[in-house]
PDB file of N, CA and C in Angstrom:
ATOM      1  N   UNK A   1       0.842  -1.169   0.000  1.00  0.00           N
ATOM      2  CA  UNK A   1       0.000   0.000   0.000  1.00  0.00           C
ATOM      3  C   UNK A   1       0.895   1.242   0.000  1.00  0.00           C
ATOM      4  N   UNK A   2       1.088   2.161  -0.781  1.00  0.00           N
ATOM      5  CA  UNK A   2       1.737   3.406  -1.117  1.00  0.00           C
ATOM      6  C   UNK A   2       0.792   4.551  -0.290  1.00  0.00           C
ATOM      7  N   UNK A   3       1.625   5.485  -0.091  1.00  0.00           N
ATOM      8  CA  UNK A   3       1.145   6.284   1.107  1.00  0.00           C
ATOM      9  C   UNK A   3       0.487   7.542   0.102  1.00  0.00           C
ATOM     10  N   UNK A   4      -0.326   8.398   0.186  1.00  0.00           N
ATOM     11  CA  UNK A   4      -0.405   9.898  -0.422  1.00  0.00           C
ATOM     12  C   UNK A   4       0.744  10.398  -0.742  1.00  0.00           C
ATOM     13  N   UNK A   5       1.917  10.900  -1.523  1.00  0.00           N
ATOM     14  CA  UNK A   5       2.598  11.808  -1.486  1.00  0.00           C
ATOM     15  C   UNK A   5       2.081  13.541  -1.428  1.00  0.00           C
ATOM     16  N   UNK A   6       2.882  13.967  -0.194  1.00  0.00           N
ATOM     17  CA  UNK A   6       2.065  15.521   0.490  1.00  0.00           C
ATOM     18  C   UNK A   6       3.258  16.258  -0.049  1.00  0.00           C
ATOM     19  N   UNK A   7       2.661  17.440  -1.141  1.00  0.00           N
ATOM     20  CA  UNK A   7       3.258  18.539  -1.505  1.00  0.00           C
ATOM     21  C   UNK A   7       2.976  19.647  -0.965  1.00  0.00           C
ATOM     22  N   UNK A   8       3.596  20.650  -0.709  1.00  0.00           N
ATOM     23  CA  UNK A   8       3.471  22.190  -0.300  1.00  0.00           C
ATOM     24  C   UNK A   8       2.832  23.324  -1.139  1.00  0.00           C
ATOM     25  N   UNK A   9       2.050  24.263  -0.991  1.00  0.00           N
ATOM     26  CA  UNK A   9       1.570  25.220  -2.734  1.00  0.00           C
ATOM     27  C   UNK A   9       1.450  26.222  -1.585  1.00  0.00           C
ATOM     28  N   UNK A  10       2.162  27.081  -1.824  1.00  0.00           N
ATOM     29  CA  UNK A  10       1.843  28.898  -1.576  1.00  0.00           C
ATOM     30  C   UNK A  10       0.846  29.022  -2.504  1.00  0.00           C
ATOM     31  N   UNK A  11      -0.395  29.514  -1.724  1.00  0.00           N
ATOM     32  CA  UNK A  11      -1.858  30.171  -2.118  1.00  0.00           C
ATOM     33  C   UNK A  11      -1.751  31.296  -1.657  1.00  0.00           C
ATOM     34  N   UNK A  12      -2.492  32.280  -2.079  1.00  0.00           N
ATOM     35  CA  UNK A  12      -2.592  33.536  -1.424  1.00  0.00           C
ATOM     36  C   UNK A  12      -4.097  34.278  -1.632  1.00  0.00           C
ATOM     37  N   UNK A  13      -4.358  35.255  -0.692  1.00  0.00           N
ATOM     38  CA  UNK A  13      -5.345  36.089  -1.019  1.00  0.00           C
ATOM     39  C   UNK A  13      -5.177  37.529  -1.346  1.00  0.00           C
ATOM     40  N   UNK A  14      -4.500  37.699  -2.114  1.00  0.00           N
ATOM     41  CA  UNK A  14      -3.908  39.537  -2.225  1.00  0.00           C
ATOM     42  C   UNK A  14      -4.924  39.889  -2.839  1.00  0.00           C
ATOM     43  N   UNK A  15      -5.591  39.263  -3.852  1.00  0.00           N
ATOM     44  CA  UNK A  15      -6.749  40.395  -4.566  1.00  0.00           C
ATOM     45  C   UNK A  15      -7.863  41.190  -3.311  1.00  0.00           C
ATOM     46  N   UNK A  16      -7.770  39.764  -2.474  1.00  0.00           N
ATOM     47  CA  UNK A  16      -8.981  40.164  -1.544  1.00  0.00           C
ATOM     48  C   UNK A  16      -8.629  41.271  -0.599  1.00  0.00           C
ATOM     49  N   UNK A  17      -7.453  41.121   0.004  1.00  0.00           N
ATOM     50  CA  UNK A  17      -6.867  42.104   1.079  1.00  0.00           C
ATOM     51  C   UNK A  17      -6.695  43.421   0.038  1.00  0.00           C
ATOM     52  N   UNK A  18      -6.196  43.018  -1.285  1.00  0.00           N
ATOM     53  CA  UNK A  18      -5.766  44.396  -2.310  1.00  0.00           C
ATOM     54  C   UNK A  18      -7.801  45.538  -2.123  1.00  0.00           C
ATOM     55  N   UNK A  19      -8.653  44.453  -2.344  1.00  0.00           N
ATOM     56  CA  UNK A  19     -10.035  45.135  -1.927  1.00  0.00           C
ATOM     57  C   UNK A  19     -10.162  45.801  -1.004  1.00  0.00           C
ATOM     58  N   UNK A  20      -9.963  45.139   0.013  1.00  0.00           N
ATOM     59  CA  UNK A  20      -9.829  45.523   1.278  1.00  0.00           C
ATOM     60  C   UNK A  20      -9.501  47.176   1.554  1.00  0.00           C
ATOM     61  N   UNK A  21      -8.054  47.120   1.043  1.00  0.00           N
ATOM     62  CA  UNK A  21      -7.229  47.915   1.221  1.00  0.00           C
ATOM     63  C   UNK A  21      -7.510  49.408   0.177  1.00  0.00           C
ATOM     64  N   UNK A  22      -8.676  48.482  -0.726  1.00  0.00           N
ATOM     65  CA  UNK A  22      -8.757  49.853  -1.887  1.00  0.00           C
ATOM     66  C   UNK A  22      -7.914  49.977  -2.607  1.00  0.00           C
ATOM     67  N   UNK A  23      -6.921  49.259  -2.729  1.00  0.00           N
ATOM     68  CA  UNK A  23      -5.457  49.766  -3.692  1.00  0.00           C
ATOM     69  C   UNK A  23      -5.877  48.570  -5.212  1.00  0.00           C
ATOM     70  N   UNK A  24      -5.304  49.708  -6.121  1.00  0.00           N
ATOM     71  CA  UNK A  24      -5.121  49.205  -7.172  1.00  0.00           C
ATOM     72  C   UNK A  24      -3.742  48.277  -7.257  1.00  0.00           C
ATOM     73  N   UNK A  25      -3.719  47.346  -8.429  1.00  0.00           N
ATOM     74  CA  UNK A  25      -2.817  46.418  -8.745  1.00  0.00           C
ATOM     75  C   UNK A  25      -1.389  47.737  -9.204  1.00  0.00           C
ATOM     76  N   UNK A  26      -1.486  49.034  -9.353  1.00  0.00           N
ATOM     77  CA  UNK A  26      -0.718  49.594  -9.575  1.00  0.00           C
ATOM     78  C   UNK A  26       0.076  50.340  -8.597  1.00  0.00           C
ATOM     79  N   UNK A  27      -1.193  50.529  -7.677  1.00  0.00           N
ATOM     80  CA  UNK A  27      -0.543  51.333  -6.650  1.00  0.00           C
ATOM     81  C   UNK A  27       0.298  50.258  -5.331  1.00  0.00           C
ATOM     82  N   UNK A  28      -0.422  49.319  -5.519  1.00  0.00           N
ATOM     83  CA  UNK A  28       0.452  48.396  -5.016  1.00  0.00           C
ATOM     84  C   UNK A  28       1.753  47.881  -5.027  1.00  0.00           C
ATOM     85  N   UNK A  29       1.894  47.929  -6.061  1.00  0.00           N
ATOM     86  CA  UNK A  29       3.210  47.745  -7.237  1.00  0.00           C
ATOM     87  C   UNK A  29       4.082  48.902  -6.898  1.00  0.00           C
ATOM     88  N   UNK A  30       3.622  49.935  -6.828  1.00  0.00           N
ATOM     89  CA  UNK A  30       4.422  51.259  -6.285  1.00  0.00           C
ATOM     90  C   UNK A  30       5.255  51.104  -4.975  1.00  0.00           C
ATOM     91  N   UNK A  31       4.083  50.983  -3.894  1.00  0.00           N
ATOM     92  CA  UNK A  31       3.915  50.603  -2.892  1.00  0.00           C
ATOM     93  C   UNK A  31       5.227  49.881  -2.211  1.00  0.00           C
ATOM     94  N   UNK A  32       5.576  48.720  -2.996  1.00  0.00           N
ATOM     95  CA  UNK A  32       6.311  47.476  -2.885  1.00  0.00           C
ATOM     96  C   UNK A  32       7.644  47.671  -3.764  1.00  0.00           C
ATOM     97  N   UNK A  33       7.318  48.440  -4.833  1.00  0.00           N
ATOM     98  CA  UNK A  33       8.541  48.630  -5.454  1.00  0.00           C
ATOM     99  C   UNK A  33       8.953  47.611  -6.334  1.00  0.00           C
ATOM    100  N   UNK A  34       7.875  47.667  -6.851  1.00  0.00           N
ATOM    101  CA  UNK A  34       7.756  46.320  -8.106  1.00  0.00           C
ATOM    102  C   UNK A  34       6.857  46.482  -9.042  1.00  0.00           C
ATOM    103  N   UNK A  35       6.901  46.086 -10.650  1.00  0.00           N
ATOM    104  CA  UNK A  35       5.636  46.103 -11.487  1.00  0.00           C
ATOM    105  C   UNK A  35       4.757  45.925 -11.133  1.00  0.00           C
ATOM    106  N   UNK A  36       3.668  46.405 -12.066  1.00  0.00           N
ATOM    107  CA  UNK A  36       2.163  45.678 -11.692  1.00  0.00           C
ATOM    108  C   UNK A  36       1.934  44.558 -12.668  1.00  0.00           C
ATOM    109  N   UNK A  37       2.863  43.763 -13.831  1.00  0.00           N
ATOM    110  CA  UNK A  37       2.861  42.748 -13.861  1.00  0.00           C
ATOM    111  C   UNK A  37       2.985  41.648 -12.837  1.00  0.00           C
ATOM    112  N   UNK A  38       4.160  41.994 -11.734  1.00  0.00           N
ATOM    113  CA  UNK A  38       5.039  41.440 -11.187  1.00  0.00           C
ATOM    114  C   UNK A  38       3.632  41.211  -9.774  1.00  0.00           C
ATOM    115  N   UNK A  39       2.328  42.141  -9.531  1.00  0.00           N
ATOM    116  CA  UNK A  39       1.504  41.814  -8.869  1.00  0.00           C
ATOM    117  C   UNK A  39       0.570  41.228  -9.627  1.00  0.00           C
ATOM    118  N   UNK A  40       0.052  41.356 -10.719  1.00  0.00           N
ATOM    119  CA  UNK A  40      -0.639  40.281 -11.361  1.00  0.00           C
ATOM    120  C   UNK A  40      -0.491  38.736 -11.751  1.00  0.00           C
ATOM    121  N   UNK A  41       1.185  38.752 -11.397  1.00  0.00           N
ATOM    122  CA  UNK A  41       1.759  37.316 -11.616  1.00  0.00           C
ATOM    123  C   UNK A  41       1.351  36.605 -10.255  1.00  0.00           C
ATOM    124  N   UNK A  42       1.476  37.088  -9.215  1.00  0.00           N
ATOM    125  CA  UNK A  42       1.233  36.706  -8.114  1.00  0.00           C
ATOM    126  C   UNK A  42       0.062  36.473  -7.250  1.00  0.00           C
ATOM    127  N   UNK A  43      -0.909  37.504  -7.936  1.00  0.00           N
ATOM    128  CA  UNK A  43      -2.160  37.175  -7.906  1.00  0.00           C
ATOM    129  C   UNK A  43      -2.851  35.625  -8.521  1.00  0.00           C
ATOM    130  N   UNK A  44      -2.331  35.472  -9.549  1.00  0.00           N
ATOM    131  CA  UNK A  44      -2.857  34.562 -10.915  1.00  0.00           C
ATOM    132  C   UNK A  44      -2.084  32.932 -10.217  1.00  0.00           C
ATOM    133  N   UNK A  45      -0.853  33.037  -9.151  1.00  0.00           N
ATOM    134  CA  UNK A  45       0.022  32.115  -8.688  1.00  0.00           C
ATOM    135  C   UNK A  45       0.596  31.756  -9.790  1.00  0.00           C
ATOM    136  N   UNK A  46       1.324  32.770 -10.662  1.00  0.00           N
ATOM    137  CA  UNK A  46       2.460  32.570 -11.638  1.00  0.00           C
ATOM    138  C   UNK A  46       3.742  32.507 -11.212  1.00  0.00           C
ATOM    139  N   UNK A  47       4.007  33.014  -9.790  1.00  0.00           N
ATOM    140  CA  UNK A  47       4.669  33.830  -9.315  1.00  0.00           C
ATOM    141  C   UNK A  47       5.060  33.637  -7.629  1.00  0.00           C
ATOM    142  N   UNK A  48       6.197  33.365  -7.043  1.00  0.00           N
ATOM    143  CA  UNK A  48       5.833  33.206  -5.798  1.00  0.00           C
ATOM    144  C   UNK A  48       6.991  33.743  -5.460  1.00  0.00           C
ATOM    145  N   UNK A  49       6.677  35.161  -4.516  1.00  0.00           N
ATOM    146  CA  UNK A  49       7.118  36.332  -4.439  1.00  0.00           C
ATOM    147  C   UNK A  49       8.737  35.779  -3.193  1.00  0.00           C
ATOM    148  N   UNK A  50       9.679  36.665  -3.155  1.00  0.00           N
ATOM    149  CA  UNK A  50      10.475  36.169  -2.257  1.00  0.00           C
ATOM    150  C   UNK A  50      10.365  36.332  -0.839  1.00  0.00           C
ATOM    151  N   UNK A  51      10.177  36.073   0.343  1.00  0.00           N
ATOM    152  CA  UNK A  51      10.072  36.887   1.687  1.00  0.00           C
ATOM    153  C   UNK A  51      10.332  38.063   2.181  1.00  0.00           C
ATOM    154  N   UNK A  52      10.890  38.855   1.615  1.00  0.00           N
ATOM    155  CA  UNK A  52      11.317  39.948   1.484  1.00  0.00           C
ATOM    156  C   UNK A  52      10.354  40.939   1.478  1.00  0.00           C
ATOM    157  N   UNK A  53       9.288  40.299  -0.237  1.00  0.00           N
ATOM    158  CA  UNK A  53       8.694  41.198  -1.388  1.00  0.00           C
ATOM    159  C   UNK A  53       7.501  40.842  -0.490  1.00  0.00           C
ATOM    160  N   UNK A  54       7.160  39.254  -0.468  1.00  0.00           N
ATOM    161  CA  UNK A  54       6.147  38.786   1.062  1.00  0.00           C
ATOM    162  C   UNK A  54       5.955  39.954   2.321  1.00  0.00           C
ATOM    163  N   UNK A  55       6.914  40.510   2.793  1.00  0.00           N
ATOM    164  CA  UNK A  55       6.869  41.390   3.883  1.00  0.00           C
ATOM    165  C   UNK A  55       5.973  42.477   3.409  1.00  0.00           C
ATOM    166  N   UNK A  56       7.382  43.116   2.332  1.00  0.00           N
ATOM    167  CA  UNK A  56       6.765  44.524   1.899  1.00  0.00           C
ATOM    168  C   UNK A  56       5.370  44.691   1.392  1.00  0.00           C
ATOM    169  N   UNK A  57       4.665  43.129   0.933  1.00  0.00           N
ATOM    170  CA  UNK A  57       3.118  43.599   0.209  1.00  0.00           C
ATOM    171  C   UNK A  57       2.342  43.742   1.958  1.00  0.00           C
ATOM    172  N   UNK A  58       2.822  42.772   2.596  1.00  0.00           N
ATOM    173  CA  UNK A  58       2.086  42.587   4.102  1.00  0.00           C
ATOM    174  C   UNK A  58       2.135  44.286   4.635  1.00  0.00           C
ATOM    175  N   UNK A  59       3.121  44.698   4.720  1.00  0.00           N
ATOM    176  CA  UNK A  59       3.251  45.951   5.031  1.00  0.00           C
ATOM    177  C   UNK A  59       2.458  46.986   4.341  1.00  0.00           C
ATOM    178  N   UNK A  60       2.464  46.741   3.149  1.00  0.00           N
ATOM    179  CA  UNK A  60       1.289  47.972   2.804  1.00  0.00           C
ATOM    180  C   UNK A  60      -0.098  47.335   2.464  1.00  0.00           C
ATOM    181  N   UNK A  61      -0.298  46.020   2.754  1.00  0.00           N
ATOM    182  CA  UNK A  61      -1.731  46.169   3.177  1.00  0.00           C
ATOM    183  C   UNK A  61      -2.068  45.855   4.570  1.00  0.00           C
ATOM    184  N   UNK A  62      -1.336  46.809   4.904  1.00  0.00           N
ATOM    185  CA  UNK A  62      -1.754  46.700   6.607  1.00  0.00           C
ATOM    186  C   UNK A  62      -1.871  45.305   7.825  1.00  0.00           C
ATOM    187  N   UNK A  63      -1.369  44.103   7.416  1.00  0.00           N
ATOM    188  CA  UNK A  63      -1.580  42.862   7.361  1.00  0.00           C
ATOM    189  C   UNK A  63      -0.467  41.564   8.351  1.00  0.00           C
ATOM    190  N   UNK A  64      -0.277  40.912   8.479  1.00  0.00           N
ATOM    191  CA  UNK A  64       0.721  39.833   8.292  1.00  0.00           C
ATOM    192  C   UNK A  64       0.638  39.180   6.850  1.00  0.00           C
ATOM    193  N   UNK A  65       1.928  38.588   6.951  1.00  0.00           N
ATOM    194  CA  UNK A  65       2.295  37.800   6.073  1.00  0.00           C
ATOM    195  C   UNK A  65       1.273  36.467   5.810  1.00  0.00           C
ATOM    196  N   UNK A  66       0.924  36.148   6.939  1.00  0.00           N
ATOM    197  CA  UNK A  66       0.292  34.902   7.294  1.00  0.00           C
ATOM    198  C   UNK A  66      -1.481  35.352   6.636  1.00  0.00           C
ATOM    199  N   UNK A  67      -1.772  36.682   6.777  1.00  0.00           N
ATOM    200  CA  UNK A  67      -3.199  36.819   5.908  1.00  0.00           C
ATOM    201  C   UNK A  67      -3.237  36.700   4.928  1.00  0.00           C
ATOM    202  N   UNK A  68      -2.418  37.129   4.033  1.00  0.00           N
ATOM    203  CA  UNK A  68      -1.749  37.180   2.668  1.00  0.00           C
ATOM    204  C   UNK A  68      -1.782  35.897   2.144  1.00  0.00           C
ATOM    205  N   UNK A  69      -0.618  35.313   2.722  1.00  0.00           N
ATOM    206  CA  UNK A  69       0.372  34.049   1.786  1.00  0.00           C
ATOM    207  C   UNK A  69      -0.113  32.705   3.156  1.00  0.00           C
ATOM    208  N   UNK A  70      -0.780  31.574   2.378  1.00  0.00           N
ATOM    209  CA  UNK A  70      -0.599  30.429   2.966  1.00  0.00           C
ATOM    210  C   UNK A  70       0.130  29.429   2.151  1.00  0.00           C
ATOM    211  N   UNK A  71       0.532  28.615   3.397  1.00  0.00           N
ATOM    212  CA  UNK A  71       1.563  27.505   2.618  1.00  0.00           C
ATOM    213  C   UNK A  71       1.206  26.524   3.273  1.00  0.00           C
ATOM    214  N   UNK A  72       0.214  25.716   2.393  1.00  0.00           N
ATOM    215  CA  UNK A  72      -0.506  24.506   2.405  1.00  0.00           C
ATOM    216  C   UNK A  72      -0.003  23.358   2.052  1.00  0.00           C
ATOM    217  N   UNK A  73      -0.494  21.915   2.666  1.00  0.00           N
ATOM    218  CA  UNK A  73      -0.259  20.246   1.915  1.00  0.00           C
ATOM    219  C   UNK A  73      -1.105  20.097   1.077  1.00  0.00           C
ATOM    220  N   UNK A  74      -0.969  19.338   0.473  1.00  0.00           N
ATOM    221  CA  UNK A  74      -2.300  19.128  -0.479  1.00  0.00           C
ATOM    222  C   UNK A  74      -1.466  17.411  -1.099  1.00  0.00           C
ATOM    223  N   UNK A  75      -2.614  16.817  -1.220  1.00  0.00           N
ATOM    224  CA  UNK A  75      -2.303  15.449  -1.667  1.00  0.00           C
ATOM    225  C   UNK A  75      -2.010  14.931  -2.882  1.00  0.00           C
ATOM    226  N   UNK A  76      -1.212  14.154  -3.413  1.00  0.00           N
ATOM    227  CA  UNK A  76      -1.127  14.195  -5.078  1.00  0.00           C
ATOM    228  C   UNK A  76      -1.743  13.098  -5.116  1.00  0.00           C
TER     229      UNK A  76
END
């Protein structure tokens, strides 16, 4: 009997907190000091931002990291 293999996936909710917060995908991008491709990639999970860039979005939406960005198992 073979077990589940359990992988990890950074999910996030930035569009929702980005609502929240009222900020556009641009001003955000400002904000953070990064494109607003570079927040649409991350929105879409093209993209999985470094801890750093993680902080700085937490920081301007008023937030933790942990509201933002989860890092989930999920079963294959």
């Amino acid at each position: 009997m073979q077990k589940n293999k359990q992988s990890k996936k950074l999910t996030n909710r930035l569009p929702e907190w980005r609502a929240r917060t009222k900020l556009t995908q641009q001003q955000l991008a400002e904000k953070t000091g990064v494109s607003r491709q570079t927040i649409i990639s991350i929105e879409k999970m093209k993209y999985t931002p470094s801890l750093a860039l993680a902080f700085e979005i937490a920081q301007a939406l008023s937030c933790s990291i942990d509201d933002v960005f989860q890092y989930n198992e999920e079963n294959e």
